[in-house]
Protein backbone atom coordinates (compact mmCIF):
# COMPACT_ATOMS: atom_id res chain seq x y z
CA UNK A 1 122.20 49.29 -93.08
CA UNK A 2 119.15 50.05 -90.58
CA UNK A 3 122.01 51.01 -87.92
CA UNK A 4 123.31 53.90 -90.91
CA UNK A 5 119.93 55.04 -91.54
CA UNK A 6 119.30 56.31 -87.99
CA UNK A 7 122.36 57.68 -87.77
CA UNK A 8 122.39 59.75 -90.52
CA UNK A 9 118.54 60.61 -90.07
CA UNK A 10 119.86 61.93 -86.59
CA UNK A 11 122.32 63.60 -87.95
CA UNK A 12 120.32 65.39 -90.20
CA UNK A 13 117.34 66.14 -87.77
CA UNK A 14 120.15 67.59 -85.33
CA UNK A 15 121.71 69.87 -88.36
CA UNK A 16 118.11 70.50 -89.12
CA UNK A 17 117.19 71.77 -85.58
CA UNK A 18 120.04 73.93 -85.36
CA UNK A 19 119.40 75.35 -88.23
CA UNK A 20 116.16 76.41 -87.46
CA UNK A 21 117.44 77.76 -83.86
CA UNK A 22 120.04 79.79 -85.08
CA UNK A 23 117.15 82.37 -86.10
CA UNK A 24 116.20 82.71 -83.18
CA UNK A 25 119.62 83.37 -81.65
CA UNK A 26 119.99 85.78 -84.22
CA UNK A 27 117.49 88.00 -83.29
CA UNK A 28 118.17 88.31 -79.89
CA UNK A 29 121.89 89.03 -79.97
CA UNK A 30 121.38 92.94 -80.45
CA UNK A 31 125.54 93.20 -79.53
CA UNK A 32 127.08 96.99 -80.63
CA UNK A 33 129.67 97.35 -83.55
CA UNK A 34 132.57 97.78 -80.85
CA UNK A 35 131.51 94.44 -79.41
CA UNK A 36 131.74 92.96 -82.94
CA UNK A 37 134.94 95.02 -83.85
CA UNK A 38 136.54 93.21 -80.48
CA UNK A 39 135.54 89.98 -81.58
CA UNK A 40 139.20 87.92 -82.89
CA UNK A 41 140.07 86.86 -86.52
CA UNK A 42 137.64 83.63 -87.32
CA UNK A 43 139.89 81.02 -89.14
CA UNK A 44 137.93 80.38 -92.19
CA UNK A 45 135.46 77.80 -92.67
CA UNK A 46 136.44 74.62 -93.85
CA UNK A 47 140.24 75.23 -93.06
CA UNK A 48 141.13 72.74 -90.55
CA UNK A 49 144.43 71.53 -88.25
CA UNK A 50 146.45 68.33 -89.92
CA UNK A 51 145.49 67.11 -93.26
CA UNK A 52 142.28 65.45 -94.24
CA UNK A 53 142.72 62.14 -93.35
CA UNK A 54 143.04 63.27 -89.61
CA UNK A 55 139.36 64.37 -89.50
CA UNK A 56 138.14 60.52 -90.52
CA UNK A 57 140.31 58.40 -88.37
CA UNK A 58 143.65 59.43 -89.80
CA UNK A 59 145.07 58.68 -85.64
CA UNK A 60 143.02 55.76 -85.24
CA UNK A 61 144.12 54.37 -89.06
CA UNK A 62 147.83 55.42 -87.81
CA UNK A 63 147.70 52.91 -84.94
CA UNK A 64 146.42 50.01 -87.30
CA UNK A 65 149.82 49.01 -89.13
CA UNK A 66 149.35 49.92 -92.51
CA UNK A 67 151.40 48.46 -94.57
CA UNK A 68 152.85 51.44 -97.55
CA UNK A 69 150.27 50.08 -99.98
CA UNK A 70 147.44 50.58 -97.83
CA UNK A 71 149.14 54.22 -96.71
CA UNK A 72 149.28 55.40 -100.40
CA UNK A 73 145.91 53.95 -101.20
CA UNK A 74 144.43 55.87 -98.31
CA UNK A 75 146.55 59.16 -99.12
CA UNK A 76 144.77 58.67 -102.79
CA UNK A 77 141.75 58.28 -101.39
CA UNK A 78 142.21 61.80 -99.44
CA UNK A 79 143.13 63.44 -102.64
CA UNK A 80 140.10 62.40 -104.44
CA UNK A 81 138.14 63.46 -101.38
CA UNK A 82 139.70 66.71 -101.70
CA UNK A 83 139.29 67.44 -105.40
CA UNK A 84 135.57 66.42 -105.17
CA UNK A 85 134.64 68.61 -102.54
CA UNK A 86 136.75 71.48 -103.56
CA UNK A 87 133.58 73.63 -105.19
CA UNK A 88 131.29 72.30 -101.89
CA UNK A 89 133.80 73.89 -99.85
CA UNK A 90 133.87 77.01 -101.70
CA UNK A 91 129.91 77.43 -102.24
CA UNK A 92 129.82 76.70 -98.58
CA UNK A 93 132.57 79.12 -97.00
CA UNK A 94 130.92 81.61 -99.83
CA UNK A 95 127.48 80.85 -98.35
CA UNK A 96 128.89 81.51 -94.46
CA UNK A 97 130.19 84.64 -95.87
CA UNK A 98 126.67 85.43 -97.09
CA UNK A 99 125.36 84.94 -93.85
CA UNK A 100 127.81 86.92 -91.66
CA UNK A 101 127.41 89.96 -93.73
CA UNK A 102 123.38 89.60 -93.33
CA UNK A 103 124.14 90.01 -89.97
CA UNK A 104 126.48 92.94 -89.98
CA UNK A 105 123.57 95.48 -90.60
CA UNK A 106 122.10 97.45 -88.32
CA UNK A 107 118.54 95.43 -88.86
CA UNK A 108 117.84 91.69 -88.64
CA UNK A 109 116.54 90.36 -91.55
CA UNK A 110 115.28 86.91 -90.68
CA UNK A 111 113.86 85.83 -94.18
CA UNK A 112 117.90 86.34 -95.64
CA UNK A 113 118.82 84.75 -92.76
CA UNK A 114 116.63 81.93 -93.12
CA UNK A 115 117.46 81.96 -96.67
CA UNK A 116 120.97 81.77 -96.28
CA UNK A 117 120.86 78.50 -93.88
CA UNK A 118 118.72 76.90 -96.02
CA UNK A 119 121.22 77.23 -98.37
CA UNK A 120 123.69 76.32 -95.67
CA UNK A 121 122.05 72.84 -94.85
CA UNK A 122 121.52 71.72 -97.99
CA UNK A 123 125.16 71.84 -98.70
CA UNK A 124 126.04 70.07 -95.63
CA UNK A 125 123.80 67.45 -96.23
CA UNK A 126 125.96 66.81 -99.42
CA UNK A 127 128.97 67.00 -97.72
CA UNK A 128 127.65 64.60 -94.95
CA UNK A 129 127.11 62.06 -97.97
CA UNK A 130 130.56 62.63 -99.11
CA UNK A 131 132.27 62.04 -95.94
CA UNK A 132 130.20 58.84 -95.51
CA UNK A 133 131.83 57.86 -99.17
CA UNK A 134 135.11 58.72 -97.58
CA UNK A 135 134.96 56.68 -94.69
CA UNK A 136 133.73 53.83 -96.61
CA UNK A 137 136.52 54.26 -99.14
CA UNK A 138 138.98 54.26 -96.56
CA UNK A 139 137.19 51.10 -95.16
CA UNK A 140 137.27 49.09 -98.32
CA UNK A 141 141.03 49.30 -98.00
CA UNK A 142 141.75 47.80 -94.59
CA UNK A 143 141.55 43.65 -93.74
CA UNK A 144 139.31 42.20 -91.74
CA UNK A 145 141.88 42.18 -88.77
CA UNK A 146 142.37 45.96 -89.08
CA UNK A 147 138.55 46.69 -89.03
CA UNK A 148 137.87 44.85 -85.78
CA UNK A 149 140.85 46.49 -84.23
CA UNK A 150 139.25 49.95 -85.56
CA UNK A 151 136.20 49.47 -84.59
CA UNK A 152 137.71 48.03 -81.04
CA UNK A 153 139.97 51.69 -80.84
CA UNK A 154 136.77 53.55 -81.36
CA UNK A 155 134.55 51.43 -78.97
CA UNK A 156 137.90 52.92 -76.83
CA UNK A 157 137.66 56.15 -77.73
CA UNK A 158 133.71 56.19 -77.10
CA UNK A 159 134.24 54.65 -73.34
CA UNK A 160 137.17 57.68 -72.97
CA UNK A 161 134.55 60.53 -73.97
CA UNK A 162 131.35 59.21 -72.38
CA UNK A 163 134.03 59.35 -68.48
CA UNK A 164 135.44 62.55 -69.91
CA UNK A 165 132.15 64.10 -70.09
CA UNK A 166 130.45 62.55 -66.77
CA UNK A 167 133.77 63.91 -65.23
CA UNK A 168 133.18 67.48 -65.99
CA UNK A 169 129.44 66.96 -65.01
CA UNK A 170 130.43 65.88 -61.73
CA UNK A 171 132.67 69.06 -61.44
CA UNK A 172 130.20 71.26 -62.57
CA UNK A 173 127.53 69.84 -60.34
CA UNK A 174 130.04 70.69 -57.32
């Protein structure tokens, strides 16, 4: 329980700090309307690749043998995922909006700015909570065999990223 503390205070103290950088980084990017008017189509937010479950372990729950009861309970478990965050979605892709048209003008205006994040955060921090609902959802549904061979595939996964990224240290340092 300790162990999910820290980890969501970090995660919240790291959301935190980057929201309080980003007016900072605001302020100094002084780019022309051509340069923005080059810039490519931004996918918007909260539209992602492959379907929810994906984003939570869907290809590590994949290599776990579900059996179709499991498969439909996690597919459920998705759906009510989905429909619960629906409005969070919205309010949040509404309050990015917000922000990117603060920025458009010809002035900075850090208080909207500031304003707008706030807003920002506080709606990921909900939607931080919600995902940690999901993943215990999808949890609650797998045996005991299943979660030590999950949490053995992301102990995997971990070792894989932590080489990945020395690996393009070492090439960068070169």
């Amino acid at each position: 329980m300790k162990k999910m503390a820290t980890s969501f205070s970090l995660a919240l103290a790291m959301l935190l700090a980057g929201v309080l950088a980003v007016p900072f980084t605001l302020g100094q990017s002084a780019g022309t309307e051509s340069q923005q008017e080059k810039r490519p189509e931004r996918r918007p937010f909260g539209k992602r690749r492959g379907d929810r479950g994906e984003r939570f372990g869907g290809r590590l729950f994949s290599r776990l043998n579900l059996t179709d009861a499991q498969k439909e309970q996690m597919k459920q478990i998705n759906q009510s995922y989905s429909e619960r965050t629906r409005s969070l979605r919205e309010e949040l892709r509404a309050r990015h909006q917000e922000l990117r048209q603060a920025q458009n003008g010809d002035t900075f205006n850090e208080t909207l700015a500031t304003q707008k994040m706030t807003e920002i955060s506080a709606l990921q921090v909900k939607q931080m909570g919600e995902q940690f609902k999901l993943r215990k959802e999808m949890s609650s549904v797998l045996t005991p065999e299943q979660k030590t061979q999950l949490e053995q595939l992301r102990e995997q996964m971990k070792t894989k990223r932590e080489q990945f990224k020395s690996g393009r240290g070492e090439r960068r340092a070169n």
